[in-house]
Protein backbone atom coordinates (compact mmCIF):
# COMPACT_ATOMS: atom_id res chain seq x y z
CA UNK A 1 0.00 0.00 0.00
CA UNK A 2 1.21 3.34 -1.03
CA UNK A 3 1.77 5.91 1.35
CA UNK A 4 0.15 9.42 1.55
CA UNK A 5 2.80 11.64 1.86
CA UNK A 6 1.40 15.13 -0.33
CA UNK A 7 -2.10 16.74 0.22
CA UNK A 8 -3.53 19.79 -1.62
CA UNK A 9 -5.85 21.62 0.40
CA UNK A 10 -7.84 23.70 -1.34
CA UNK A 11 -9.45 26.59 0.32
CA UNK A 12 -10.70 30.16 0.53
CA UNK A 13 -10.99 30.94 4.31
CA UNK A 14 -7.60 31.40 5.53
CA UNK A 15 -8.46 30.77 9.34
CA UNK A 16 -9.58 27.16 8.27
CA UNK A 17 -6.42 26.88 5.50
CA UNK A 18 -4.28 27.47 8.68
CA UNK A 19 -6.24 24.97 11.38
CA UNK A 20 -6.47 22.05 8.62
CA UNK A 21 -2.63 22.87 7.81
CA UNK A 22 -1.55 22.38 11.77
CA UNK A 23 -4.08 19.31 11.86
CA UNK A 24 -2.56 17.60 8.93
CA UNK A 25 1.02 18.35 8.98
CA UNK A 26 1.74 18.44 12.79
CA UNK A 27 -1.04 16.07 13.95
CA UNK A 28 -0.33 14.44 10.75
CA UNK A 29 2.79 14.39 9.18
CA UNK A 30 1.84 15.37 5.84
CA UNK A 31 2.82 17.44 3.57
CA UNK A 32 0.35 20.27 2.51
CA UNK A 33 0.06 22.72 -0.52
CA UNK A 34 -2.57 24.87 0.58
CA UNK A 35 -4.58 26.58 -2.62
CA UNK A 36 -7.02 29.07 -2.35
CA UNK A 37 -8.87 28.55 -4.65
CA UNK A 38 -9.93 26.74 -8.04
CA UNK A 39 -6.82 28.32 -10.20
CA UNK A 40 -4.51 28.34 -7.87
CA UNK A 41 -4.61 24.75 -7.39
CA UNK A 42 -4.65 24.18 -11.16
CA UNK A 43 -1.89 26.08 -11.59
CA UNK A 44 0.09 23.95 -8.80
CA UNK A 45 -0.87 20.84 -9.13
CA UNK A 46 2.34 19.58 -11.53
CA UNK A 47 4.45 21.34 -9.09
CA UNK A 48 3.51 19.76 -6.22
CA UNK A 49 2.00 16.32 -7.23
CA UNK A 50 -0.72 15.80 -4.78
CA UNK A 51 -1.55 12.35 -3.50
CA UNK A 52 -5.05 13.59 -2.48
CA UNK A 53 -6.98 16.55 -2.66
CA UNK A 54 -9.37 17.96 -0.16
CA UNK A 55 -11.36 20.84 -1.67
CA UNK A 56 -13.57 22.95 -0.22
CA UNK A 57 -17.41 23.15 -1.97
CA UNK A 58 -18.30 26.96 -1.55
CA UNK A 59 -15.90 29.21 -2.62
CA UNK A 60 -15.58 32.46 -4.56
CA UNK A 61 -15.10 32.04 -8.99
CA UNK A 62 -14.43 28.58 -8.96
CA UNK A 63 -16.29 26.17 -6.43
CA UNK A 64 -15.19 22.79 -5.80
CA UNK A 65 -17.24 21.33 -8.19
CA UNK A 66 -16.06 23.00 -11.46
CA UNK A 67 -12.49 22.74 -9.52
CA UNK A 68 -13.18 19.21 -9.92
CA UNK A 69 -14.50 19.02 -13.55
CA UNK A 70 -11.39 21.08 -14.67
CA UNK A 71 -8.84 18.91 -13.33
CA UNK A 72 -10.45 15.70 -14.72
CA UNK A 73 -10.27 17.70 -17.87
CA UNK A 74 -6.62 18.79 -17.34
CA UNK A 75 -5.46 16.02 -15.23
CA UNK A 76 -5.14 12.22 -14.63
CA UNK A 77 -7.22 11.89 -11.69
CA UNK A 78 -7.63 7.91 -11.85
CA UNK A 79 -4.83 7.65 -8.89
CA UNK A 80 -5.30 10.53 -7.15
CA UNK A 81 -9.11 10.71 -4.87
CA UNK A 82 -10.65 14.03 -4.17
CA UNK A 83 -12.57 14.50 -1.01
CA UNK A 84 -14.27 17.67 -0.85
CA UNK A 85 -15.09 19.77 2.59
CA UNK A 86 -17.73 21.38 3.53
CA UNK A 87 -20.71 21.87 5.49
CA UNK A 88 -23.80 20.66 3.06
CA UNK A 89 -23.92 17.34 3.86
CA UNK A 90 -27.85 16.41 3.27
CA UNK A 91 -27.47 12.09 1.59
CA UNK A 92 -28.69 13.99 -1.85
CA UNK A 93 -25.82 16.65 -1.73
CA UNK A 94 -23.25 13.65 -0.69
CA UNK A 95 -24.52 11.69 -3.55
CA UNK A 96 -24.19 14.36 -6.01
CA UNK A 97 -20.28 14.82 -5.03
CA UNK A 98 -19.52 11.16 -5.13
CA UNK A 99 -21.42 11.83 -8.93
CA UNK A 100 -19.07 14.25 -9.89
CA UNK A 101 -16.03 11.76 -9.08
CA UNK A 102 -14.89 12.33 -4.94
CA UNK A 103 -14.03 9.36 -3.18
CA UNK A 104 -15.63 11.24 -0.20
CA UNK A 105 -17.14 14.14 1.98
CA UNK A 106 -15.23 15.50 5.08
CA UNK A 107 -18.26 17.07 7.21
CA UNK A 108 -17.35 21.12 8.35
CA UNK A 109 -16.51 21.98 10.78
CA UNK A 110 -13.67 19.41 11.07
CA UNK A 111 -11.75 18.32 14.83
CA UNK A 112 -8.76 19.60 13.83
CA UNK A 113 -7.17 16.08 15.74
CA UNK A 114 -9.17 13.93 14.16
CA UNK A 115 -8.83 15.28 10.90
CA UNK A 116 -5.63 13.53 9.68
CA UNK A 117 -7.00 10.14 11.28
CA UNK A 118 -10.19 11.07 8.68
CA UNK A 119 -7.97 11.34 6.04
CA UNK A 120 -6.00 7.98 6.53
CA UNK A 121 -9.15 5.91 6.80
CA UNK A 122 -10.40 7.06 3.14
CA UNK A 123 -6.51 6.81 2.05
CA UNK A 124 -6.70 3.55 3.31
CA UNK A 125 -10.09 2.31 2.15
CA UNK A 126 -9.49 3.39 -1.09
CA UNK A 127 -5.71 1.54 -1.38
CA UNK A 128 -8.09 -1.19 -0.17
CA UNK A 129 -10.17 -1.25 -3.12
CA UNK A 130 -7.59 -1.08 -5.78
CA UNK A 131 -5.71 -4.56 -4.69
């Protein structure tokens, strides 16, 4: 099983960019490339060669969802699972993001020391699946 070293975080509200980068990297150990937003995390993503990406829903220009359409466009996704953030978590809306291709939905607001531990679990489930 491969392991998850390099997260992209994308996200526009910089007080949660800076809890979920403490809760991942020093509760962690990861690596994280925070983004705030849609094109910045298009224009990073060679750089920085995410493992996974967690990406916010809601935010400003480009929302997670056309974040997510654009880099299936642009990208080779097919090793790489998206879990998107955010607070809208009604079975239909959950449903709908699984639709558009995330392996899963991290419910806001997040325990910043459980958050990592969240992470692993889908890393881990979804390594699971591919043997």
């Amino acid at each position: 099983m491969t392991e998850l070293k390099r997260i992209m975080h994308v996200e526009d509200d910089p007080s949660i960019q800076a809890v979920a980068k403490v809760a991942l990297e020093v509760v962690g150990g990861f690596t994280v490339e925070t983004c705030s937003g849609g094109e910045e995390a298009l224009n990073t993503f060679h750089a920085f060669q995410p493992q996974l990406i967690l990406l916010d829903v809601m935010m400003p220009g480009m929302d997670g969802p056309s974040t997510l359409k654009k880099m299936q466009a642009d990208f080779d996704l097919s090793q790489i699972p998206v879990v998107f953030m955010t607070a809208k978590v009604q079975a239909n809306e959950i449903e709908s993001y699984k639709d558009l291709g995330a392996a899963d939905v991290v419910v806001k607001p997040f325990d910043p020391m459980t958050l990592s531990d969240q992470i692993r679990e889908i890393w881990q489930k979804l390594q699971g699946s591919k043997s």
